[in-house]
Structures are given as structure tokens and as C-alpha cells.
C-alpha atoms as a PDB file:
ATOM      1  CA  UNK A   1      -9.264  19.953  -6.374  1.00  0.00           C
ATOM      2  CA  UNK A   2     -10.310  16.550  -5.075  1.00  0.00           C
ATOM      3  CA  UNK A   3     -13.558  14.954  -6.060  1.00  0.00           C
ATOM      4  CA  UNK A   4     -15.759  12.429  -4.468  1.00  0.00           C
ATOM      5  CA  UNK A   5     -17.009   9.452  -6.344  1.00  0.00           C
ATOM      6  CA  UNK A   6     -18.670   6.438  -5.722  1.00  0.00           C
ATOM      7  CA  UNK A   7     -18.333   3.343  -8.299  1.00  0.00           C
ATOM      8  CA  UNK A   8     -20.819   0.285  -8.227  1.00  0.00           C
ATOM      9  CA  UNK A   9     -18.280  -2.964  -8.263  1.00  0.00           C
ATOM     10  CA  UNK A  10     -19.737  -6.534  -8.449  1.00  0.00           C
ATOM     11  CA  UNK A  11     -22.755  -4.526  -6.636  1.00  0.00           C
ATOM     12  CA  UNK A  12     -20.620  -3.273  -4.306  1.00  0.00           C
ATOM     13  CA  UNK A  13     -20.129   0.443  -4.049  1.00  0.00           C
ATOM     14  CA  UNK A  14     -16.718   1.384  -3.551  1.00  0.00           C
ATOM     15  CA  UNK A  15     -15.876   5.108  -2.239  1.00  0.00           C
ATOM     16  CA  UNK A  16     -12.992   6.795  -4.445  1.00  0.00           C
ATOM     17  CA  UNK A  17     -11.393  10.514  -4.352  1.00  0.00           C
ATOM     18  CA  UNK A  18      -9.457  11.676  -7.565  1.00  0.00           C
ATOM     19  CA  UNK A  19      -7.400  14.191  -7.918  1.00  0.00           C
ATOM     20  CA  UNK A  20      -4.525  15.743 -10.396  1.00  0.00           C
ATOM     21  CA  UNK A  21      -4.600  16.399 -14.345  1.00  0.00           C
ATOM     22  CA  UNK A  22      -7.537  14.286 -16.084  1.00  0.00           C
ATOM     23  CA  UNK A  23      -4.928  13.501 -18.944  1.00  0.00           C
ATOM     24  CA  UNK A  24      -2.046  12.193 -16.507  1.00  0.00           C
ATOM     25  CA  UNK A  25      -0.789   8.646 -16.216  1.00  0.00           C
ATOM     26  CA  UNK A  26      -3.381   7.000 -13.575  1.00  0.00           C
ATOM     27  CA  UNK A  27      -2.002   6.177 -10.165  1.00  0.00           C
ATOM     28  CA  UNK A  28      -4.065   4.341  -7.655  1.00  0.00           C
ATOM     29  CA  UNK A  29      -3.486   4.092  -3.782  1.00  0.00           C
ATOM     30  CA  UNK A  30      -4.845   1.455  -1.443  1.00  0.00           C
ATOM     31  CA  UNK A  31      -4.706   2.209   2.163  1.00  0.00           C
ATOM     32  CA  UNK A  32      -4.094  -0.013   4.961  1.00  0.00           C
ATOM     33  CA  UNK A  33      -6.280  -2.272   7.395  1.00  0.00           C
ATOM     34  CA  UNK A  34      -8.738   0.012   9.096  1.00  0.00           C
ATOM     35  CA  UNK A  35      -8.026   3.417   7.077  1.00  0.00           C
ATOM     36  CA  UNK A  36      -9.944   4.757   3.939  1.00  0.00           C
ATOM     37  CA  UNK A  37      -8.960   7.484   0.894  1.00  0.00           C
ATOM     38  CA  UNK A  38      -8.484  10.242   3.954  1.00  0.00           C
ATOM     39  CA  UNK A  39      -5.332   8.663   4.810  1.00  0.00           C
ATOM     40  CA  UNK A  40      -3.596   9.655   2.121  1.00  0.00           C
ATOM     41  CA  UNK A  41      -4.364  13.576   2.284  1.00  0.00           C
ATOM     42  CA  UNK A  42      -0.567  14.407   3.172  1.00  0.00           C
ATOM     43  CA  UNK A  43       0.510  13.205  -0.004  1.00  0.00           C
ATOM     44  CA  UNK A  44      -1.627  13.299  -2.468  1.00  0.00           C
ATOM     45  CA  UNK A  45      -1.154  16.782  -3.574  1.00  0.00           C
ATOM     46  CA  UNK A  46       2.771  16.530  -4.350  1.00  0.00           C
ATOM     47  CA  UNK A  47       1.503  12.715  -5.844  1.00  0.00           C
ATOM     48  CA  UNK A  48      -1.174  14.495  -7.921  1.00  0.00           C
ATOM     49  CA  UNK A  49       0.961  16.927  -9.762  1.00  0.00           C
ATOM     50  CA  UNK A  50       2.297  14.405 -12.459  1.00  0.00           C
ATOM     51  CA  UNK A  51      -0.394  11.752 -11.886  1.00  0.00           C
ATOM     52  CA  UNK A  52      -4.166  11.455 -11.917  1.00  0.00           C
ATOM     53  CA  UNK A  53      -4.390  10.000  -8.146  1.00  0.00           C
ATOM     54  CA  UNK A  54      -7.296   7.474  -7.277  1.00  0.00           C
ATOM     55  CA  UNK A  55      -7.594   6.619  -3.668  1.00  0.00           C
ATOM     56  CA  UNK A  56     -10.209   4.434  -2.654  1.00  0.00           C
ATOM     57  CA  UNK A  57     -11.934   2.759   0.166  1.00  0.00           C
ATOM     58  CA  UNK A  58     -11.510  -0.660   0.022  1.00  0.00           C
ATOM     59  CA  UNK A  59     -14.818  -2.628   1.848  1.00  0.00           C
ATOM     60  CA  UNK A  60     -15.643  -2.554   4.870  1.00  0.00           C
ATOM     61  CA  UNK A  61     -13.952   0.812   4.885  1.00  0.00           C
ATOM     62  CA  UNK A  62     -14.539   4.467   4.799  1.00  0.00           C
ATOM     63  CA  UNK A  63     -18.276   5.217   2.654  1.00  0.00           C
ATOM     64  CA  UNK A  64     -17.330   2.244   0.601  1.00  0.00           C
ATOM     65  CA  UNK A  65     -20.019  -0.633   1.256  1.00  0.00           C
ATOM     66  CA  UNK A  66     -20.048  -2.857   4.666  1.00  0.00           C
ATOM     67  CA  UNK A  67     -21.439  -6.107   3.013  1.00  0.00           C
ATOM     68  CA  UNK A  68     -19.917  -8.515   5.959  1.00  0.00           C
ATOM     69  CA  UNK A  69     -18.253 -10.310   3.449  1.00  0.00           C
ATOM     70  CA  UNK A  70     -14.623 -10.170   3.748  1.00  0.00           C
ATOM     71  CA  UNK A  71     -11.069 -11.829   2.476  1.00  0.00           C
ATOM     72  CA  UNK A  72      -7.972  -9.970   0.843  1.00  0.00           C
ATOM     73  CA  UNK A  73      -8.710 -11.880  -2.226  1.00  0.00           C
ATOM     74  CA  UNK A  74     -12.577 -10.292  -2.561  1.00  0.00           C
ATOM     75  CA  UNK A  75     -10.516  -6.884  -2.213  1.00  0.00           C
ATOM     76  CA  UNK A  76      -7.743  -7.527  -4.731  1.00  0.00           C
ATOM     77  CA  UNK A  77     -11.223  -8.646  -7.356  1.00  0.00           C
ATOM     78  CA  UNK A  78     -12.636  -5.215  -5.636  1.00  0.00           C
ATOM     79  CA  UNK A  79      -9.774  -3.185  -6.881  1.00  0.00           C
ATOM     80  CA  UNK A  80      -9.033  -4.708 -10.216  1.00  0.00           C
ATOM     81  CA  UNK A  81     -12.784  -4.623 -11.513  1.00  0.00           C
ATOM     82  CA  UNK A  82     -12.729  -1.175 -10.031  1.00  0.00           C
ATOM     83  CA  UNK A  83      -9.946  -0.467 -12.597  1.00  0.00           C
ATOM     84  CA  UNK A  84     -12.263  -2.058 -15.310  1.00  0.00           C
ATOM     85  CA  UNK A  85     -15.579  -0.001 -14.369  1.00  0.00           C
ATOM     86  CA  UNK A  86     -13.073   3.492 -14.890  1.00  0.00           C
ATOM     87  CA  UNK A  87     -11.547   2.101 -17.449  1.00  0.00           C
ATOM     88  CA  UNK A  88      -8.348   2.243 -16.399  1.00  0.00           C
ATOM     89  CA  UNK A  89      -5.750  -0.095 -18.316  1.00  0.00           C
ATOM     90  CA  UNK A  90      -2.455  -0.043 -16.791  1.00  0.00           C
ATOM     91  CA  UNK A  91      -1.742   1.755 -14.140  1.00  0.00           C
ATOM     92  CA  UNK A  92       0.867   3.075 -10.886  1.00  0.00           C
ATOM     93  CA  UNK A  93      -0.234   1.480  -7.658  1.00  0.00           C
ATOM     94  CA  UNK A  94       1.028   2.186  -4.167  1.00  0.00           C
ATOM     95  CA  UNK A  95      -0.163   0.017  -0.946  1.00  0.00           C
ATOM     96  CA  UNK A  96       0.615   0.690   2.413  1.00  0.00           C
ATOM     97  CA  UNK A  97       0.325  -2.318   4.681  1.00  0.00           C
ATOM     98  CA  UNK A  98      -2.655  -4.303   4.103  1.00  0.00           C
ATOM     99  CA  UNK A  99      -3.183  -2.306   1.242  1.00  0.00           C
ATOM    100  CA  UNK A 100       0.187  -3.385  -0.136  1.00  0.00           C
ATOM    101  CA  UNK A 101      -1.083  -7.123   0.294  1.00  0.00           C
ATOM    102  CA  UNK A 102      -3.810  -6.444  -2.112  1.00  0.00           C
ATOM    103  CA  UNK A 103      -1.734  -4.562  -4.161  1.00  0.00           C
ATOM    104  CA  UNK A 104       0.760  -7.176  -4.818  1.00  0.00           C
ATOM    105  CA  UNK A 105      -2.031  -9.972  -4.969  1.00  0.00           C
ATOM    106  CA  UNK A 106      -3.187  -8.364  -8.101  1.00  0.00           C
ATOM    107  CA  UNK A 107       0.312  -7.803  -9.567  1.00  0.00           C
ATOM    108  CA  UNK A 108       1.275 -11.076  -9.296  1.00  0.00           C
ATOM    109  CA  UNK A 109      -2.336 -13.034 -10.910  1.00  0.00           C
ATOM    110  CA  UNK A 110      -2.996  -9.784 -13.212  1.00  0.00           C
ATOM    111  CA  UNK A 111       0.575  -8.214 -14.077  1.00  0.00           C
ATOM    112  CA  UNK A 112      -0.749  -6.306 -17.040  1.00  0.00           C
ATOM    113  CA  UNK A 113      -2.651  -4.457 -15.231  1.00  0.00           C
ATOM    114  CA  UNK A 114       0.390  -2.804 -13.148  1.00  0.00           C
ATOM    115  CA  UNK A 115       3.390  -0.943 -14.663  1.00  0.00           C
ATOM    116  CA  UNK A 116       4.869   0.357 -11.384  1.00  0.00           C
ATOM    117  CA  UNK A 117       4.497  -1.051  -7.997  1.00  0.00           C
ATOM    118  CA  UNK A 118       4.895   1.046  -4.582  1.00  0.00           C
ATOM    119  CA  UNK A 119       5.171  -0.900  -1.010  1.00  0.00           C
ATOM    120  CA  UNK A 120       5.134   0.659   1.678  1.00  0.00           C
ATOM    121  CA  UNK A 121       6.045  -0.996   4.826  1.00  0.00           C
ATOM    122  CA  UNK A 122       4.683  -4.700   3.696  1.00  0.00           C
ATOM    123  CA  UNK A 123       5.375  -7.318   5.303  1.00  0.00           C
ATOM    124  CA  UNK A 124       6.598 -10.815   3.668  1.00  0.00           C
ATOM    125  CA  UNK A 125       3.420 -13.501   3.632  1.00  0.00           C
ATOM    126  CA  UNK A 126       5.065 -15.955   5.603  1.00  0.00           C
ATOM    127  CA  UNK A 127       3.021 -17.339   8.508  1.00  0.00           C
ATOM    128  CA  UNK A 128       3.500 -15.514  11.816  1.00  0.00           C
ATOM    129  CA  UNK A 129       2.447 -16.124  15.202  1.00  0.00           C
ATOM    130  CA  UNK A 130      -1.282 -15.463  15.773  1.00  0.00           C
ATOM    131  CA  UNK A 131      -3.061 -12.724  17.866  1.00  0.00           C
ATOM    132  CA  UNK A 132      -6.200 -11.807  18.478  1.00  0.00           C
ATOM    133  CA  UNK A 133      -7.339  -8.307  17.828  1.00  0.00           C
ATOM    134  CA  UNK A 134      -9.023  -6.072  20.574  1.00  0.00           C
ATOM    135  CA  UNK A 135     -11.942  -3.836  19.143  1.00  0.00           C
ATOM    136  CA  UNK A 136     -11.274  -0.248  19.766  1.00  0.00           C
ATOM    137  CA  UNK A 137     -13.749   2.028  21.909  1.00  0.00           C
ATOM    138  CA  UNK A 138     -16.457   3.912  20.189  1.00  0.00           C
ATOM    139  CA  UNK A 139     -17.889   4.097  16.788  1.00  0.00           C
ATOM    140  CA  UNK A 140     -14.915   2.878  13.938  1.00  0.00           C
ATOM    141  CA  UNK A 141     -15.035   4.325  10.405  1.00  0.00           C
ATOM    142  CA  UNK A 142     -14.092   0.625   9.463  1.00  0.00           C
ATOM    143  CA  UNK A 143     -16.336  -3.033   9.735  1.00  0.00           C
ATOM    144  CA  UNK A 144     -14.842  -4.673  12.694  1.00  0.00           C
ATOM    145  CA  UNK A 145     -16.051  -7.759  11.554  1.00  0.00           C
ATOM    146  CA  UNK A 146     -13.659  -7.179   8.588  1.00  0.00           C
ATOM    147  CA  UNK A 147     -11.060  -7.249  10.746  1.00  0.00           C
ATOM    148  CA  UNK A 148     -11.801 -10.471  12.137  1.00  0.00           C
ATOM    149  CA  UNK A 149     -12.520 -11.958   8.902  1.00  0.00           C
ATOM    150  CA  UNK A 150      -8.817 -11.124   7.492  1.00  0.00           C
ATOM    151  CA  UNK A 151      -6.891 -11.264  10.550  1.00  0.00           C
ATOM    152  CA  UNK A 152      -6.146 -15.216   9.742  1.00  0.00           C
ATOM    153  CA  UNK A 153      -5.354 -14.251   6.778  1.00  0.00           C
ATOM    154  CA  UNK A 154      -2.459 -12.084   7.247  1.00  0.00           C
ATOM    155  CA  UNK A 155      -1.453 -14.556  10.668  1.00  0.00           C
ATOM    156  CA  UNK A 156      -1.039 -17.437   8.432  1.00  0.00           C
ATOM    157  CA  UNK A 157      -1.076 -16.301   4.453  1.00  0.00           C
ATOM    158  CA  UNK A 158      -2.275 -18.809   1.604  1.00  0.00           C
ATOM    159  CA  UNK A 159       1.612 -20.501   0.594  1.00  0.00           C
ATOM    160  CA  UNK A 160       0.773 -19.464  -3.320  1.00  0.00           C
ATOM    161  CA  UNK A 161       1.102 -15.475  -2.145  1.00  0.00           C
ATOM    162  CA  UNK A 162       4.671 -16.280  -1.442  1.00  0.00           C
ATOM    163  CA  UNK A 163       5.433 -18.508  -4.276  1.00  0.00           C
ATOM    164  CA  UNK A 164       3.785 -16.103  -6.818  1.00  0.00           C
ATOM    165  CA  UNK A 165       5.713 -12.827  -5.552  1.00  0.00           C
ATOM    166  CA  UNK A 166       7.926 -14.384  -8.774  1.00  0.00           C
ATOM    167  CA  UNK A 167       5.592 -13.403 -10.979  1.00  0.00           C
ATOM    168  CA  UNK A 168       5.267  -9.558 -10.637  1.00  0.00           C
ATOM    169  CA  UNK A 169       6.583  -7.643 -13.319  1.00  0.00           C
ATOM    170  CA  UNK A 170       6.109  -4.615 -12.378  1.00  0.00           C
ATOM    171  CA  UNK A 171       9.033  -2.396 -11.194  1.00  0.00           C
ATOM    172  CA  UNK A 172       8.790  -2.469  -8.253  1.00  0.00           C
ATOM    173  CA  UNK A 173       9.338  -0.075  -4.554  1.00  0.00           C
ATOM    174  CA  UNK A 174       9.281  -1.353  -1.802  1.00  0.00           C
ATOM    175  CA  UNK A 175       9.331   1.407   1.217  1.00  0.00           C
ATOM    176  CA  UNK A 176      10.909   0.216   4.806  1.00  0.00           C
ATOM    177  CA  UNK A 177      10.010   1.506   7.705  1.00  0.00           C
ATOM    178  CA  UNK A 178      13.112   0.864  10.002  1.00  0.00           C
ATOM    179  CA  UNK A 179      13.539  -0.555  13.450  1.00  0.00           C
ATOM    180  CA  UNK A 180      10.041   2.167  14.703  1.00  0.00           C
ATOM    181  CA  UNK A 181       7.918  -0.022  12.444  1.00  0.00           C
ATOM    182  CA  UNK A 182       6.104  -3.240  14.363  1.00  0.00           C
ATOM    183  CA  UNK A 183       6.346  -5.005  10.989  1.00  0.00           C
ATOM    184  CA  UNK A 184      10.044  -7.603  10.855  1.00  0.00           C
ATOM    185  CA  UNK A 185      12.280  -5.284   8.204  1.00  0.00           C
ATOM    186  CA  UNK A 186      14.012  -8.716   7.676  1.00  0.00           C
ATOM    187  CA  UNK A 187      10.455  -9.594   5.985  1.00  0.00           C
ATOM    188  CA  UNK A 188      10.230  -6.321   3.900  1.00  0.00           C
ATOM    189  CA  UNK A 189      13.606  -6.718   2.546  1.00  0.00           C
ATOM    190  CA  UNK A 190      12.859 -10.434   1.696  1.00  0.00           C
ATOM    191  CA  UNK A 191       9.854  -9.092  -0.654  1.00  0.00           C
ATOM    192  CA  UNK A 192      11.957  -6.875  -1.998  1.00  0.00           C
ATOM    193  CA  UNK A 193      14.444  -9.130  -2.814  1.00  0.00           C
ATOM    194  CA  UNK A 194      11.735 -12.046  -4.291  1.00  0.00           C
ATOM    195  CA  UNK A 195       9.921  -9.458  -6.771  1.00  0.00           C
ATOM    196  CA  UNK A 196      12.157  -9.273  -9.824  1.00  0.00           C
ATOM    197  CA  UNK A 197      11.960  -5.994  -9.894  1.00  0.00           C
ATOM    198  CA  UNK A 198      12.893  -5.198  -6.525  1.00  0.00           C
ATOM    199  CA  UNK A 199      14.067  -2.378  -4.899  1.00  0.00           C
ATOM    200  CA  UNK A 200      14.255  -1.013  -1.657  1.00  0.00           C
ATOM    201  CA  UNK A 201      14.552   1.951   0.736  1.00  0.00           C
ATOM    202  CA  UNK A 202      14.384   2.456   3.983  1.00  0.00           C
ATOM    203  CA  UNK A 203      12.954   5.719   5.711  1.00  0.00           C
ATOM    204  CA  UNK A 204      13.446   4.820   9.199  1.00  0.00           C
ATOM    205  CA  UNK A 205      10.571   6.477  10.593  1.00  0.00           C
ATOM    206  CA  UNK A 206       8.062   3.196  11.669  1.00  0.00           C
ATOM    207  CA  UNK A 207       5.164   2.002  10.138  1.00  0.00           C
ATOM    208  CA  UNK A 208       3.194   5.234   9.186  1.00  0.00           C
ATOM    209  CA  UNK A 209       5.496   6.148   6.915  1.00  0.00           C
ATOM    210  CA  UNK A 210       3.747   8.755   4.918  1.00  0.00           C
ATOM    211  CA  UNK A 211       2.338  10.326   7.976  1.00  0.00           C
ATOM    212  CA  UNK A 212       5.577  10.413   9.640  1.00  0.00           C
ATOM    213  CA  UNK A 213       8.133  11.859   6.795  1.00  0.00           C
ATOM    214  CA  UNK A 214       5.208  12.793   4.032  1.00  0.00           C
ATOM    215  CA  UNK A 215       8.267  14.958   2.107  1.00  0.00           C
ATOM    216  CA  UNK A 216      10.958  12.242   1.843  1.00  0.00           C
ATOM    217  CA  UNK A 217       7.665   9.381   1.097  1.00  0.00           C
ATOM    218  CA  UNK A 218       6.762  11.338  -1.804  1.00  0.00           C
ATOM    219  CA  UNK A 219      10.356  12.660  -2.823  1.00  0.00           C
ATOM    220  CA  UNK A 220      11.156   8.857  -3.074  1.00  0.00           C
ATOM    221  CA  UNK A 221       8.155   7.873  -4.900  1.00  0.00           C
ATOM    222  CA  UNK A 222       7.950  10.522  -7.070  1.00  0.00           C
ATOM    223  CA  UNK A 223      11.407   9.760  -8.494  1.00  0.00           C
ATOM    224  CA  UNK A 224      10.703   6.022  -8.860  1.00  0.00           C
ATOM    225  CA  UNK A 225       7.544   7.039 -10.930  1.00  0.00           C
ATOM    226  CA  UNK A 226       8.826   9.209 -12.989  1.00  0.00           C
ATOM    227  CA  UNK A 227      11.677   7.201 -13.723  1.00  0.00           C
ATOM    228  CA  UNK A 228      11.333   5.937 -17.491  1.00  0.00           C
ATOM    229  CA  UNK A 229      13.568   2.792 -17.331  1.00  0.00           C
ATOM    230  CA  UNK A 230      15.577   1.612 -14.216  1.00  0.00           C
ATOM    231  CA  UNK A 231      18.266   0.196 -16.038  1.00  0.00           C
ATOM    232  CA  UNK A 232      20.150  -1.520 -13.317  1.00  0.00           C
ATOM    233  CA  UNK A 233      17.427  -3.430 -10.829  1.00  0.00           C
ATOM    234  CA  UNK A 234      19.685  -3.547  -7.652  1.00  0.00           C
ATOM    235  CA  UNK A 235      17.822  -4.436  -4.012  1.00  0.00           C
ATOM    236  CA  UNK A 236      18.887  -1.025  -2.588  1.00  0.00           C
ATOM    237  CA  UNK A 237      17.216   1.931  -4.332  1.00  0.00           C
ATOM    238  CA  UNK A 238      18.921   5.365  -3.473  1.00  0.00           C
ATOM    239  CA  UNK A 239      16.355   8.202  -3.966  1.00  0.00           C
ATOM    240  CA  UNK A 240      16.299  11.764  -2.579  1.00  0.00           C
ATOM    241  CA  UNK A 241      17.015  11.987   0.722  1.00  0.00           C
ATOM    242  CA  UNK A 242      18.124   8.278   0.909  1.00  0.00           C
ATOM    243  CA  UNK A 243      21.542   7.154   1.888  1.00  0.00           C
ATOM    244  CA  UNK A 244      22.808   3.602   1.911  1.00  0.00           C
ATOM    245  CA  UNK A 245      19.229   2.427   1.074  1.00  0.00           C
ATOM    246  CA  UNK A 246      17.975   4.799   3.724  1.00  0.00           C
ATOM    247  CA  UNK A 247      16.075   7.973   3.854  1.00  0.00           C
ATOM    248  CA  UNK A 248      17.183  10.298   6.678  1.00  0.00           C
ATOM    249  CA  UNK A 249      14.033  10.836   8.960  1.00  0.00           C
ATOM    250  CA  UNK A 250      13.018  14.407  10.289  1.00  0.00           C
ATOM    251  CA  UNK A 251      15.268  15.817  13.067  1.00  0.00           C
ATOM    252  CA  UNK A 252      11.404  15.618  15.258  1.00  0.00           C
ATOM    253  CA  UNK A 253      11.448  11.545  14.774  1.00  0.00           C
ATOM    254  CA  UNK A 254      14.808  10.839  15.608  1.00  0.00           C
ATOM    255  CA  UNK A 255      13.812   9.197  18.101  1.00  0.00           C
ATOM    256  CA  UNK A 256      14.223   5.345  18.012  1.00  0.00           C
ATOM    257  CA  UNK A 257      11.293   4.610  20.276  1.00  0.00           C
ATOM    258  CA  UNK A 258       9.040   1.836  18.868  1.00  0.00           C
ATOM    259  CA  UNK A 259       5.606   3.157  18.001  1.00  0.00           C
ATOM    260  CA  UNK A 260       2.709   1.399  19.829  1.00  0.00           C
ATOM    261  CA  UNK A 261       0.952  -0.933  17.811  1.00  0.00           C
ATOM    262  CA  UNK A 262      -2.748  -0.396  17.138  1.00  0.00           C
ATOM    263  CA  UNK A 263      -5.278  -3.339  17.212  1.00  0.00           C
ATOM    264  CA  UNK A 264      -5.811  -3.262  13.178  1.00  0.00           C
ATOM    265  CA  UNK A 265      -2.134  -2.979  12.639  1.00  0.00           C
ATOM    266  CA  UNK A 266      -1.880  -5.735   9.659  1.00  0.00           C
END
């Protein structure tokens, strides 16, 4: 059963769905630029069965509030006073793309606050060249002026973000999509390899990664989560279904055709 909640943050009211026993070690999940809680309705329910799973819609996303005022940083103080208001100590936090950003801004300035770290096709803040995003057709279930206002931020990240990744000490996954993803996998490995706790895999199935191979995303995860102690930190982490630091994809996405890249892609 999944519930609906709303949370008032800073007097902003974030959107949040929970899910799994009320009792089990919390696990939050922070979707990516232009998505909300509904993106993670694949995997949830495998995620849910050892975990009590909170996935919430950052701002200017989803039902959470629109308040025009935007930056990764105001999300990273979103999520971690959003952990305060539930009172949530320490907890298991997975971020896909933009949602990974914010996930590792708050491990690396609040590392208490994060045991175990999930990143799923992140890329590396190092500056990159800039675009300028076209606004899709229709009505958006996201602020377009959000985008706008973080765009610059992810085109040319504050230097600290890079020079902090040092300071995580949470274990720490990190998720690669392979050569379908849009995002540099030289950059994901590099993050992988500058968080202490680094490991990686790589389920070579692009960008979406738990859209594309939801099984082998949470087979992966669920192993790293439920590990007690990883005794031996090495870069390449070798869960189910992984094999030389790589997850085999489904027989359907074989294919090595690079997916199209959507206007919010971060």
C-alpha cells in the first residue's frame, strides 16, 4: 500500500509517497530533473519489501509547491529538513540524475545524515559545455522556470561540489548507464572513483535506468543495501546480474542505439 502525504518544509509543501513496513530502515528516493515520486513506481515495490521507501517531489515538481524559487542547493536544504520534519535520522538515499546531485550535495555538507548512498546515472560536476533548453509542448507536471533556473547550474557546477565529493562517507553506489546514456560514463566512473566509498556498476541500458532494466536496478541495489559491511571498497561492484562491473541488459534493449535526449535531461 502506498500513501500520499504532504509535509510543510521551510513553508514549502513538499509532496511524498511512502510505502513498505513502518518499522523498516528508512530509504528515501529523489527523482530526476522534471520527474516527481511517480517515477519510481517500477521499483518501489521490490525496494519496499526490506525498507520503508519515501519518494518525494522535490519543488517545482509533481504536487510539491511551485514557489519560482529555484537552485540545487534550496533542494538539497528541501530534502534534509524534510528528513528533520519526519524525523528521520539516518537514512538510505538513492538519486537518479539531478536527483543524485542533490543527493550527494547533502552527503557531502551533512554525512550523518546518510548511511548508504545510491547513484544512478550521475554525472561528475565538472563544467560542461552549455545549452539551452527547449520547453516541451503542452501543460508539464514540472515548473519550467525551474528548469531554467538550474540549468547553469548543472552546465557549469559551483568548484566546492567537486572538491567536497571527498567528504562523503557514506558507502556508496554509483549505477552506470553505458554507452545508451547521454550522460559521459568517463564522468560517472570519475565520481565513483572520488567518493571514498565508491563503487560502481554498469547496467548498460542508457540513462533511464530503472525504467529500462527495473529487475537488475533493484537486484543491484537491493544487495548493496542489505549488505552489512563491504569489507573490501573496490571501484567495480559485482552484484546480481553484473559481470565485469556490468549488469547484462534485457535481450529487448540490446540494442546499442543512443536514446534521444529530452530537453530536461540534467
Amino acid at each position: 500500500m502506498v500513501d500520499h502525504r504532504l509535509v510543510d518544509v521551510r513553508g514549502i509543501r513538499l509532496a511524498y509517497r511512502v510505502s513498505g513496513p513502518p518499522d523498516a530502515p528508512p530509504l528515501v528516493l529523489v527523482h530526476a530533473l522534471g520527474e516527481n515520486a511517480t517515477d519510481w513506481e517500477q521499483v518501489v515495490p521490490a525496494l519496499a519489501y526490506s525498507r520503508r521507501v519515501y519518494a518525494l517531489d522535490l519543488r517545482g515538481h509533481g504536487r510539491s509547491d511551485w514557489p519560482g524559487d529555484y537552485s540545487l542547493e534550496l533542494m538539497r536544504a528541501d530534502v534534509l529538513q524534510f528528513l528533520d520534519a519526519l524525523g528521520l535520522g539516518s537514512v538510505d538515499l538513492i538519486g537518479h540524475s539531478l536527483g543524485g546531485i542533490v543527493a550527494y550535495l547533502l552527503a557531502q555538507d551533512h554525512p550523518q545524515r546518510v548511511s548508504r548512498l545510491v547513484l544512478e546515472d550521475v554525472p561528475v560536476p565538472r563544467p560542461r559545455e552549455p545549452s539551452t533548453p527547449t520547453r516541451p509542448d503542452g501543460d508539464l507536471a514540472f515548473d519550467w522556470e525551474m528548469v531554467l533556473a538550474v540549468r547553469p547550474q548543472l552546465d557549469q557546477p559551483v568548484p566546492r561540489w567537486l572538491e567536497r565529493l571527498s567528504q562523503i562517507t557514506a558507502e556508496t553506489l554509483v549505477v552506470a548507464g553505458g554507452p545508451r546514456s547521454h550522460v559521459p560514463q568517463d564522468g560517472v566512473a570519475e565520481l565513483a572513483r572520488r567518493i571514498p566509498g565508491g563503487h560502481m556498476v554498469t547496467i548498460p541500458v542508457g540513462h533511464l535506468i530503472h525504467h529500462a532494466a527495473p529487475e537488475a536496478f533493484t537486484e543491484v541495489v537491493t544487495v548493496f543495501l542489505l549488505t552489512e559491511e563491504n569489507v573490501h571498497p573496490a571501484r567495480q561492484h559485482r552484484g546480481p546480474g553484473a559481470r565485469c562491473g556490468a549488469a547484462s541488459p534485457p535481450a529487448a534493449s540490446s540494442s546499442s542505439t543512443p536514446e534521444p535526449q529530452s530537453p530536461t535531461k540534467s
